[in-house]
Protein backbone atom coordinates (compact mmCIF):
# COMPACT_ATOMS: atom_id res chain seq x y z
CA UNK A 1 86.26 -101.94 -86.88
CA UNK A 2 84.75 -98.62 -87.22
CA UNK A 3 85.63 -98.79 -91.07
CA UNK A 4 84.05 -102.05 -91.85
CA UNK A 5 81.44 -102.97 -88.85
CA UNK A 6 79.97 -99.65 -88.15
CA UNK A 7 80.53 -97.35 -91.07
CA UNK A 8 82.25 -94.62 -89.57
CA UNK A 9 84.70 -93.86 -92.21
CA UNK A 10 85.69 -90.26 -90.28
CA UNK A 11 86.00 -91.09 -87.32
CA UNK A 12 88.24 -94.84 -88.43
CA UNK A 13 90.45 -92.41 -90.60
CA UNK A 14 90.89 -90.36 -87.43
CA UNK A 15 92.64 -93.52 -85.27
CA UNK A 16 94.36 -93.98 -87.95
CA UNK A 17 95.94 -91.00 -88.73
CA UNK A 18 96.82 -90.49 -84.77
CA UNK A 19 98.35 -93.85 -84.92
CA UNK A 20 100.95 -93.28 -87.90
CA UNK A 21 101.37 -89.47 -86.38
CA UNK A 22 102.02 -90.12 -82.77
CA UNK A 23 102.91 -94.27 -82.31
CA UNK A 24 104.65 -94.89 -85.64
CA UNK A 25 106.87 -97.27 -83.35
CA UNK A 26 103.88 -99.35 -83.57
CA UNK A 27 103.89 -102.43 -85.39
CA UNK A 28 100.30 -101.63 -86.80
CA UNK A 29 102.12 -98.87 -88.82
CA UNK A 30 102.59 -99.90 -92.34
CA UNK A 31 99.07 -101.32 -92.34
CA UNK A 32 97.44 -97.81 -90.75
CA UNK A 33 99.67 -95.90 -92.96
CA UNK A 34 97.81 -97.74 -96.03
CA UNK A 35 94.53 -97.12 -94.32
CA UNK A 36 94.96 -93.95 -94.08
CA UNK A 37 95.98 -92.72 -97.38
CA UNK A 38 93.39 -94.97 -98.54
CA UNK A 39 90.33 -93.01 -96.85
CA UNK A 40 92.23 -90.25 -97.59
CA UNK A 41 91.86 -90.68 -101.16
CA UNK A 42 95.45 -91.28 -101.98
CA UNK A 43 96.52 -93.36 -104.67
CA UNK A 44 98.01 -96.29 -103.26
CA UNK A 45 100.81 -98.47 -105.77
């Protein structure tokens, strides 16, 4: 939501990385995992 509806890339890759650090029993993992590398500029395969 913050990514895509109200353009707050910083503060979307910011839930995201304390998602896949501190809940990575989460199943919203893999996909904020992605996310996250994404905004972080990581090339994703």
């Amino acid at each position: 939501m913050y990514l895509r509806h109200l353009n707050a890339p910083d503060k979307a890759k910011a839930l995201y990385k304390d998602l896949v650090f501190n809940h990575a029993d989460s199943i919203y993992f893999v996909e904020a995992r992605k996310q996250f590398r994404r905004l972080r500029g990581d090339a994703i395969n």
